[in-house]
N, C-alpha and C. Protein backbone atom coordinates (compact mmCIF):
# COMPACT_ATOMS: atom_id res chain seq x y z
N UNK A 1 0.85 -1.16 0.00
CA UNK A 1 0.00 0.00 0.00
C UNK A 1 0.90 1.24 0.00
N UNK A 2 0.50 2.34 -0.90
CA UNK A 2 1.49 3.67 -0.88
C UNK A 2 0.36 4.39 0.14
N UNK A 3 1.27 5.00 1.28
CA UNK A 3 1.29 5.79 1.76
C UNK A 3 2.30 7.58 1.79
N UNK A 4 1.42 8.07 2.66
CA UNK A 4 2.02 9.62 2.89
C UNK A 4 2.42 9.51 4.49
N UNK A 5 3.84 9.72 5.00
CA UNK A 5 3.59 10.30 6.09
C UNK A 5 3.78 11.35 6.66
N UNK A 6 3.00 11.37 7.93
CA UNK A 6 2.87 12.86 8.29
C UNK A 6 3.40 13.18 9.60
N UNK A 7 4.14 11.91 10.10
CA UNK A 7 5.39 12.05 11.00
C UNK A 7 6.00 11.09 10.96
N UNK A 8 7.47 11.57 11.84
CA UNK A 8 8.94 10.32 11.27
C UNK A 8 8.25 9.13 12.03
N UNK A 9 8.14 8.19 11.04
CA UNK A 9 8.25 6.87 12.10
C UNK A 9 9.89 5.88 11.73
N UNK A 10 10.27 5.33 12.92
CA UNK A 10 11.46 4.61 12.72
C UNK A 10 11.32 3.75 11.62
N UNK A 11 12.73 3.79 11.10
CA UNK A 11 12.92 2.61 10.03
C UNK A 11 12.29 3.14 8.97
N UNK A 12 11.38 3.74 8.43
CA UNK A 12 10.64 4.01 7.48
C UNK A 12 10.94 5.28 6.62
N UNK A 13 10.40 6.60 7.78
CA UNK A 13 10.44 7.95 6.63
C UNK A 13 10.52 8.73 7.53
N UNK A 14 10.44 10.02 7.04
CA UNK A 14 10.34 11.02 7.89
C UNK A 14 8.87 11.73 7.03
N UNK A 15 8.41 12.96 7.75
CA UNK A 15 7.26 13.57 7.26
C UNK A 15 7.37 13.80 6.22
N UNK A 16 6.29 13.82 5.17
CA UNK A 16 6.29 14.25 3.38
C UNK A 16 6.31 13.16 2.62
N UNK A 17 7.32 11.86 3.15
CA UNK A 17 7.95 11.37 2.18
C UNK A 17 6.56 9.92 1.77
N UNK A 18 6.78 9.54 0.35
CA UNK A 18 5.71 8.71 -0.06
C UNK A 18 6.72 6.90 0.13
N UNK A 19 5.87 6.10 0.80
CA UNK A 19 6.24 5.16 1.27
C UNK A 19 5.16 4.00 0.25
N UNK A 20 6.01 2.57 0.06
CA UNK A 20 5.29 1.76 0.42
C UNK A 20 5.37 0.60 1.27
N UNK A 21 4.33 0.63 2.01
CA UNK A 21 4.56 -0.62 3.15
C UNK A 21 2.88 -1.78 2.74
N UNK A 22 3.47 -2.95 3.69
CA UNK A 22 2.39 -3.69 3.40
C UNK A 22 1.13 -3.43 3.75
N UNK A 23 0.20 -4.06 3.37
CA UNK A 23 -1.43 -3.77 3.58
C UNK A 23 -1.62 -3.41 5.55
N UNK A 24 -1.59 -4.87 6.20
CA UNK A 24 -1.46 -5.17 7.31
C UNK A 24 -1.26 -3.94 8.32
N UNK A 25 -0.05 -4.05 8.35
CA UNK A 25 1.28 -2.80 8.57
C UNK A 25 0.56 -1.63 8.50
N UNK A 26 0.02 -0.97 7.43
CA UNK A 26 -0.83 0.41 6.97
C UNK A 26 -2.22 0.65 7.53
N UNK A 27 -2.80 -0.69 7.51
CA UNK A 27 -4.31 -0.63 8.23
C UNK A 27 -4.29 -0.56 9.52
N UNK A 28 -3.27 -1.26 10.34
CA UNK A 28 -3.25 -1.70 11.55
C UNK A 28 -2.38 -1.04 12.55
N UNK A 29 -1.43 -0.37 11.58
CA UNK A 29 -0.75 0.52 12.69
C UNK A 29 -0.41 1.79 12.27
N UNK A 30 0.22 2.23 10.72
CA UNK A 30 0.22 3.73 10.54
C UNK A 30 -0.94 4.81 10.98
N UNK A 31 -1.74 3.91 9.77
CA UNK A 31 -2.84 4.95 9.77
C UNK A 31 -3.98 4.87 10.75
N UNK A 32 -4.02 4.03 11.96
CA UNK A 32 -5.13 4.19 12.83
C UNK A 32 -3.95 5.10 13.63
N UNK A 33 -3.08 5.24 13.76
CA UNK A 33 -2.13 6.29 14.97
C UNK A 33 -1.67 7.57 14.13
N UNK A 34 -2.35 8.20 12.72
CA UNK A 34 -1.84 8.99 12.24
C UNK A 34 -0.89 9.33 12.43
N UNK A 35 0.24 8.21 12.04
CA UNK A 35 1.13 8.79 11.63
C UNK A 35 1.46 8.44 9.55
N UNK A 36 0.37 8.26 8.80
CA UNK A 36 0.27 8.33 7.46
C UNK A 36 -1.00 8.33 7.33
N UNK A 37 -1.42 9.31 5.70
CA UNK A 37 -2.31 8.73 5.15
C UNK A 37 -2.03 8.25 3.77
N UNK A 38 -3.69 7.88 3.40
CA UNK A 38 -3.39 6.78 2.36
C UNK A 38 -2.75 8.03 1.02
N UNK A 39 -1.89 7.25 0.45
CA UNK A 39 -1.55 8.32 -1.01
C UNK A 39 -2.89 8.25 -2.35
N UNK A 40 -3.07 9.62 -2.86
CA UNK A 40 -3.89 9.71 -3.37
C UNK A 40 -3.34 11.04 -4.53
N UNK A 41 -3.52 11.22 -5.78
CA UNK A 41 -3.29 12.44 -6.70
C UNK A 41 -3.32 13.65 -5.65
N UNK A 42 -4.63 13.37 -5.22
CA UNK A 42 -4.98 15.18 -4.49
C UNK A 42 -4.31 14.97 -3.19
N UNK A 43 -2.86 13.99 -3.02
CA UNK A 43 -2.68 14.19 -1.42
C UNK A 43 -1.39 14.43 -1.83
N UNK A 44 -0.79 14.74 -2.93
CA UNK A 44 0.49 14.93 -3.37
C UNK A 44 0.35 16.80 -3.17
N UNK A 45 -0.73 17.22 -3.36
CA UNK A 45 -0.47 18.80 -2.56
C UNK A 45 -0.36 18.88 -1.17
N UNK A 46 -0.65 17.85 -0.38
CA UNK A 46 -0.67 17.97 1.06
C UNK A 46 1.27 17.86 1.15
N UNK A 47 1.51 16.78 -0.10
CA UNK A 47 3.20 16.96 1.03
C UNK A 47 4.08 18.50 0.42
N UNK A 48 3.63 18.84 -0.21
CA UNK A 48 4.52 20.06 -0.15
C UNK A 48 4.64 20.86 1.15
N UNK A 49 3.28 20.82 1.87
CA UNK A 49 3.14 21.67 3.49
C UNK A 49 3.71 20.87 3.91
N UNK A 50 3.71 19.92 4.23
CA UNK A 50 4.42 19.14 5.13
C UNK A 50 5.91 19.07 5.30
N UNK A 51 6.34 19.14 3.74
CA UNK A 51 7.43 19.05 3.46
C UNK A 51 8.15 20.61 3.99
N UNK A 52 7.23 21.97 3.68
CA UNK A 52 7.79 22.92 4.28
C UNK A 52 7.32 23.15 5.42
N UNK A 53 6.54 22.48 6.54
CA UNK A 53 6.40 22.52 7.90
C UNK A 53 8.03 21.67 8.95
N UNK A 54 8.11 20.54 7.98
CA UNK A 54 9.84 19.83 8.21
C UNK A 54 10.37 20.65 8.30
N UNK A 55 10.60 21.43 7.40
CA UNK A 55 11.99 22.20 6.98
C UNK A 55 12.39 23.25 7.78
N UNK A 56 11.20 23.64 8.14
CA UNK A 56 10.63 24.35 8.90
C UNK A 56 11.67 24.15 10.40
N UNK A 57 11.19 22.96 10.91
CA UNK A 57 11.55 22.27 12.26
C UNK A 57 13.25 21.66 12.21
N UNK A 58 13.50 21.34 11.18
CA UNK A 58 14.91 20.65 11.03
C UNK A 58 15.96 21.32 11.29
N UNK A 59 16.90 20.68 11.92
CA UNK A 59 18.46 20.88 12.54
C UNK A 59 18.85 20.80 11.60
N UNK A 60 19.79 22.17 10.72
CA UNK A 60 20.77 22.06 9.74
C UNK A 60 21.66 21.06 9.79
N UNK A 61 22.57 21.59 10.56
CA UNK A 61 23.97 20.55 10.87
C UNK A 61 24.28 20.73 12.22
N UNK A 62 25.64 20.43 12.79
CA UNK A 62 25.75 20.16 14.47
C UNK A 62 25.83 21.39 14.95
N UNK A 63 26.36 22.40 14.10
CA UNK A 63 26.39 23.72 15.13
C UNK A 63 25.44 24.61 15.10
N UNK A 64 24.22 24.25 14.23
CA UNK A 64 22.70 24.98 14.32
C UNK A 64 22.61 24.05 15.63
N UNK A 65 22.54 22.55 15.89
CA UNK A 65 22.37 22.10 17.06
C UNK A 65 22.98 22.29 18.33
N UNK A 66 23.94 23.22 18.30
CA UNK A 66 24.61 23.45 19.55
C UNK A 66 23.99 24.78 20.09
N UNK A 67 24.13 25.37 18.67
CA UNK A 67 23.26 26.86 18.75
C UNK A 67 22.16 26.87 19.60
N UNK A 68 20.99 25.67 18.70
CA UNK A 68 19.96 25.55 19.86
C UNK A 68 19.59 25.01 21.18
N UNK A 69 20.81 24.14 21.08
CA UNK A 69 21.17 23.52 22.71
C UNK A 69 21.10 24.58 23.51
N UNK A 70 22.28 25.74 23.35
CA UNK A 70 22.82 26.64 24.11
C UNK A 70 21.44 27.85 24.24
N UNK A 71 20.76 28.06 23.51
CA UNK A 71 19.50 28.96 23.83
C UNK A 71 18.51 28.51 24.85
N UNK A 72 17.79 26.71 24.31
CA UNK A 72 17.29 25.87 24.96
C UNK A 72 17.98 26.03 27.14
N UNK A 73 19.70 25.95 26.77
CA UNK A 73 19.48 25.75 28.10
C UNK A 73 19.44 27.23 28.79
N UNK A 74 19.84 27.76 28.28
CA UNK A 74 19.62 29.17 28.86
C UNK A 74 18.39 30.18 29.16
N UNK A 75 17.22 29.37 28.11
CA UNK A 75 15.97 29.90 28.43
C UNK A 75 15.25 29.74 29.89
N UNK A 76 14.15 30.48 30.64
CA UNK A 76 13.97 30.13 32.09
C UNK A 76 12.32 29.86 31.52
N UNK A 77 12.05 28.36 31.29
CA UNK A 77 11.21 27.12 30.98
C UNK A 77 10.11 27.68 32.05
N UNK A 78 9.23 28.12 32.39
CA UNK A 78 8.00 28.07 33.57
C UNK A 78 6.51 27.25 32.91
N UNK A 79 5.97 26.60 33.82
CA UNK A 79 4.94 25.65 33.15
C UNK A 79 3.49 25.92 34.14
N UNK A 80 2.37 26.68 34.06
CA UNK A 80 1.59 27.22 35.12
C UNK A 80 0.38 25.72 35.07
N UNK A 81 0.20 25.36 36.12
CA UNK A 81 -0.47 24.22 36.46
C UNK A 81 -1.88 24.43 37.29
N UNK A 82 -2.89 23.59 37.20
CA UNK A 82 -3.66 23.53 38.78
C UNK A 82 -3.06 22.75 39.62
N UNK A 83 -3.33 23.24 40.57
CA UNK A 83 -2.63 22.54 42.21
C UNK A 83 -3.62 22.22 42.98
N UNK A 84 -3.69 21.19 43.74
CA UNK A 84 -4.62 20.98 44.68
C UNK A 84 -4.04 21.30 46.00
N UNK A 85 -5.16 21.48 46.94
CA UNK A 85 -4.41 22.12 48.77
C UNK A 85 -3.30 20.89 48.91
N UNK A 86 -2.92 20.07 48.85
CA UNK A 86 -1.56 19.29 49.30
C UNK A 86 -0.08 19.70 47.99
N UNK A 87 -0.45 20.15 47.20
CA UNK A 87 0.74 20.91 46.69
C UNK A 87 1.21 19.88 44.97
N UNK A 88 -0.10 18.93 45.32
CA UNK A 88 0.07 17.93 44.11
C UNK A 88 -0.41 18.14 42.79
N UNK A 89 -0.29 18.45 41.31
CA UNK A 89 -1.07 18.63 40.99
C UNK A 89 -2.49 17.85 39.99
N UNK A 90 -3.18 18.15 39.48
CA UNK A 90 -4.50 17.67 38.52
C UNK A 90 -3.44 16.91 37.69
N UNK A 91 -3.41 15.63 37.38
CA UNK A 91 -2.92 15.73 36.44
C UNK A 91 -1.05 15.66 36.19
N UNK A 92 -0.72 15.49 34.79
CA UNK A 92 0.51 16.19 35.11
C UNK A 92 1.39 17.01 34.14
N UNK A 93 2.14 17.28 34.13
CA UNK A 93 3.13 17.75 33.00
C UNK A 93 3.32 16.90 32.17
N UNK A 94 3.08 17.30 30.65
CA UNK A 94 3.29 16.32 30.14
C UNK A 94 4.55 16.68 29.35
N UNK A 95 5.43 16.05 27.69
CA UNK A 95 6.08 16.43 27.03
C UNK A 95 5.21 17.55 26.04
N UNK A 96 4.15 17.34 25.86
CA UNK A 96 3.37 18.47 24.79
C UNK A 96 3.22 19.78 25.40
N UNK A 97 3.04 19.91 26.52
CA UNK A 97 3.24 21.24 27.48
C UNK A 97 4.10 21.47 27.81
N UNK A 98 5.39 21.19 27.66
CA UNK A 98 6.74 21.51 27.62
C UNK A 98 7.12 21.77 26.57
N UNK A 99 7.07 21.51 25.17
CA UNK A 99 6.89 21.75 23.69
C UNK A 99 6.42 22.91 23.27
N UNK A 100 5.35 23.52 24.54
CA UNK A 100 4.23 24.84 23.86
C UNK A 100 5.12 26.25 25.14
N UNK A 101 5.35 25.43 25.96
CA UNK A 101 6.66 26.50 26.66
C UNK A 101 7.56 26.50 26.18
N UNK A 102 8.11 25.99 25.61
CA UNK A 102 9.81 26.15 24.43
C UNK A 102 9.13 27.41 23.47
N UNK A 103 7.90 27.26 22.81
CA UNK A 103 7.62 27.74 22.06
C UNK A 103 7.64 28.86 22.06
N UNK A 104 6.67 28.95 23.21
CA UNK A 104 6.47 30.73 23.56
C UNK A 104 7.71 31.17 24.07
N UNK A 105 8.64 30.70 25.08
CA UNK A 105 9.54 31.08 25.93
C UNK A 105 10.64 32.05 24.68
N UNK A 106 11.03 30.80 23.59
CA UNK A 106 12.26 30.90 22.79
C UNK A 106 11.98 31.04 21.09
N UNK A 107 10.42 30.48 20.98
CA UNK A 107 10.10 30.72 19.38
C UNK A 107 10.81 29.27 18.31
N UNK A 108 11.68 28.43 19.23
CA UNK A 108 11.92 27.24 18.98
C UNK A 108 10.87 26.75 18.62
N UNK A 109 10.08 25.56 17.35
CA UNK A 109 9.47 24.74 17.66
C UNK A 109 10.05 23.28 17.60
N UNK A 110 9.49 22.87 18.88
CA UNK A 110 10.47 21.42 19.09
C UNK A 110 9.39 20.64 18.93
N UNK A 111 9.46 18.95 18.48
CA UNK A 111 8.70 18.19 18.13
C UNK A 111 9.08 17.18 19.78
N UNK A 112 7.37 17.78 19.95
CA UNK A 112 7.48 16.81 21.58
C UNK A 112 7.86 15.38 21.92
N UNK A 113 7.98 14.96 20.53
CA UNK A 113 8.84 13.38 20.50
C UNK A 113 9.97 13.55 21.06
N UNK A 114 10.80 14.10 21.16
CA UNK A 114 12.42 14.50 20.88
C UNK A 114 12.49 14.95 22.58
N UNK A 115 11.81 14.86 23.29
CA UNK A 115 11.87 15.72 24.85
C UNK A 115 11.59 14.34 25.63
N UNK A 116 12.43 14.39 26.64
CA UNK A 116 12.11 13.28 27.43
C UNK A 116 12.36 13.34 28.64
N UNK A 117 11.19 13.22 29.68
CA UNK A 117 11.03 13.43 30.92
C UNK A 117 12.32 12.77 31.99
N UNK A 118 12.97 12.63 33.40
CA UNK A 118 13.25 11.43 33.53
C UNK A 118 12.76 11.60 34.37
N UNK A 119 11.52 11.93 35.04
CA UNK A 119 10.32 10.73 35.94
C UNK A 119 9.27 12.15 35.53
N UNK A 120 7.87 11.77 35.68
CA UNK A 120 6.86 12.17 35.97
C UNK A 120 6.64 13.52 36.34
N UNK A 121 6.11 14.51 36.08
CA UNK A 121 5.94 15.37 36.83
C UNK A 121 4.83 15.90 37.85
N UNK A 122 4.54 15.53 38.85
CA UNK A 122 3.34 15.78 39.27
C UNK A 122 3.66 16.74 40.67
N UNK A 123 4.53 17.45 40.74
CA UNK A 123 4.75 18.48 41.86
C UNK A 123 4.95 19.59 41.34
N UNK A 124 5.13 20.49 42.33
CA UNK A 124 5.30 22.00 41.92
C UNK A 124 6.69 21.89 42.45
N UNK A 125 7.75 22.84 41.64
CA UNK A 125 9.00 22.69 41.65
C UNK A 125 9.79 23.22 40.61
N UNK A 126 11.08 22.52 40.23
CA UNK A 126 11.87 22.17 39.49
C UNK A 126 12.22 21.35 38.95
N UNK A 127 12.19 20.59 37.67
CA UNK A 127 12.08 19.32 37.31
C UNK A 127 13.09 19.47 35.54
N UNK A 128 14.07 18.28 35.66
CA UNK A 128 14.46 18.50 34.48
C UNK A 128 14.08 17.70 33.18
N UNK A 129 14.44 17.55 31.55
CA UNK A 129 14.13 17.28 31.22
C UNK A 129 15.36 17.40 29.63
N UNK A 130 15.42 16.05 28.96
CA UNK A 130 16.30 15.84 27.67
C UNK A 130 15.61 16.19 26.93
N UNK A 131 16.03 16.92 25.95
CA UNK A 131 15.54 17.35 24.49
C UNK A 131 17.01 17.14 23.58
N UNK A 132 16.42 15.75 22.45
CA UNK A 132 17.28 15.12 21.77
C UNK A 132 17.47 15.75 20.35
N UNK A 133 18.66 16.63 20.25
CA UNK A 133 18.20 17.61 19.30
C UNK A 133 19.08 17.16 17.90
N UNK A 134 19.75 16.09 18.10
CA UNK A 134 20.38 15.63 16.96
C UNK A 134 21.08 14.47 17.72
N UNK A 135 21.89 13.29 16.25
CA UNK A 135 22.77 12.15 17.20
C UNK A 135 24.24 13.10 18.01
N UNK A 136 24.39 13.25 19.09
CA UNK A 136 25.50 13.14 19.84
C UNK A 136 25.36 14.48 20.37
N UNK A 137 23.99 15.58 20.43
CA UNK A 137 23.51 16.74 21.05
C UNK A 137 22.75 16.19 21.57
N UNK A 138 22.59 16.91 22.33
CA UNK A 138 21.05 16.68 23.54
C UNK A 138 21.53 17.92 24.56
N UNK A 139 20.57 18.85 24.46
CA UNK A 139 20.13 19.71 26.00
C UNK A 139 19.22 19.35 27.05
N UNK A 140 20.06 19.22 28.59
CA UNK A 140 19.24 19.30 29.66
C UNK A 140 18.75 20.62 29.71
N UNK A 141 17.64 20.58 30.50
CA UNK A 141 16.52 21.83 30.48
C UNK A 141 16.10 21.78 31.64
N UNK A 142 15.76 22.99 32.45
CA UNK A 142 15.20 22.93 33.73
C UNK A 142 14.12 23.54 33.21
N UNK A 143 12.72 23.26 34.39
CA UNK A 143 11.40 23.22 34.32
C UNK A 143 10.92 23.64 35.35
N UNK A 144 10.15 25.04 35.89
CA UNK A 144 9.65 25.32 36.94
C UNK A 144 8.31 24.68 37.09
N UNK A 145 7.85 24.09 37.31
CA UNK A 145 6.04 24.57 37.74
C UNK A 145 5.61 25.37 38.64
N UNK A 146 4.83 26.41 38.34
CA UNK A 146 4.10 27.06 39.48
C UNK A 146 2.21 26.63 39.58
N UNK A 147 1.81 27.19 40.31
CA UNK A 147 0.51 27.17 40.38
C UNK A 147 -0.17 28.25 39.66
């Protein structure tokens, strides 16, 4: 089956690019988790956006990635939460709300795949967090929560 996808999945593609994978494979796991749709004449205008929404997001080479390491860690990350009276909150921090604070904070847009917690966040605090910004870069990031 030719597909479109519309995010990187391993082994396969990255966004834009036209794939074919087996039937199975396409019914059962791309396209019920959007990450492809089916290819079609009129979906060959969809990858040009896509293709310039990538381009958009992509790490030139290692020292655009250091570049943005070094902004990333220097930015001051705040994440405003509900709190309940014991100091815990609703819920928790996730990687997509850390993605939309990069955003606003620095004008970066980072693909919330690429950010990775190392435990949970469910307090108010300081909490850090990897953002994998190429092979052999990665910025730690500190994370306030307030209420």
């Amino acid at each position: 089956m030719k597909l479109i996808l519309t995010r990187e999945v391993a082994g396969l593609g990255h966004a834009g690019d036209v794939v074919t994978v087996k039937d199975g494979y396409a019914r059962n796991f791309l396209l019920p988790r959007g990450s492809a749709i089916a290819w079609t004449k009129g979906g060959e205008t969809q990858i040009a956006g896509i293709r310039r929404a990538r381009q958009a997001r992509d790490i030139r080479d290692k020292d655009h990635a250091n570049e943005i390491k070094t902004t990333l860690e220097a930015a001051t990350l705040v994440v405003k939460a509900k709190v309940g009276s014991t100091g815990r909150l609703f819920g928790s921090v996730t990687e997509k709300d850390i993605a939309l604070v990069i955003k606003s904070a620095t004008g970066l847009d980072i693909d919330r795949h690429k950010i990775k917690l190392v435990k949970h966040v469910k307090n108010l605090g300081k909490h850090t967090a990897k953002v994998s910004l190429m092979t052999g870069v990665a910025a730690n990031i500190t994370i306030s929560v307030t209420e």
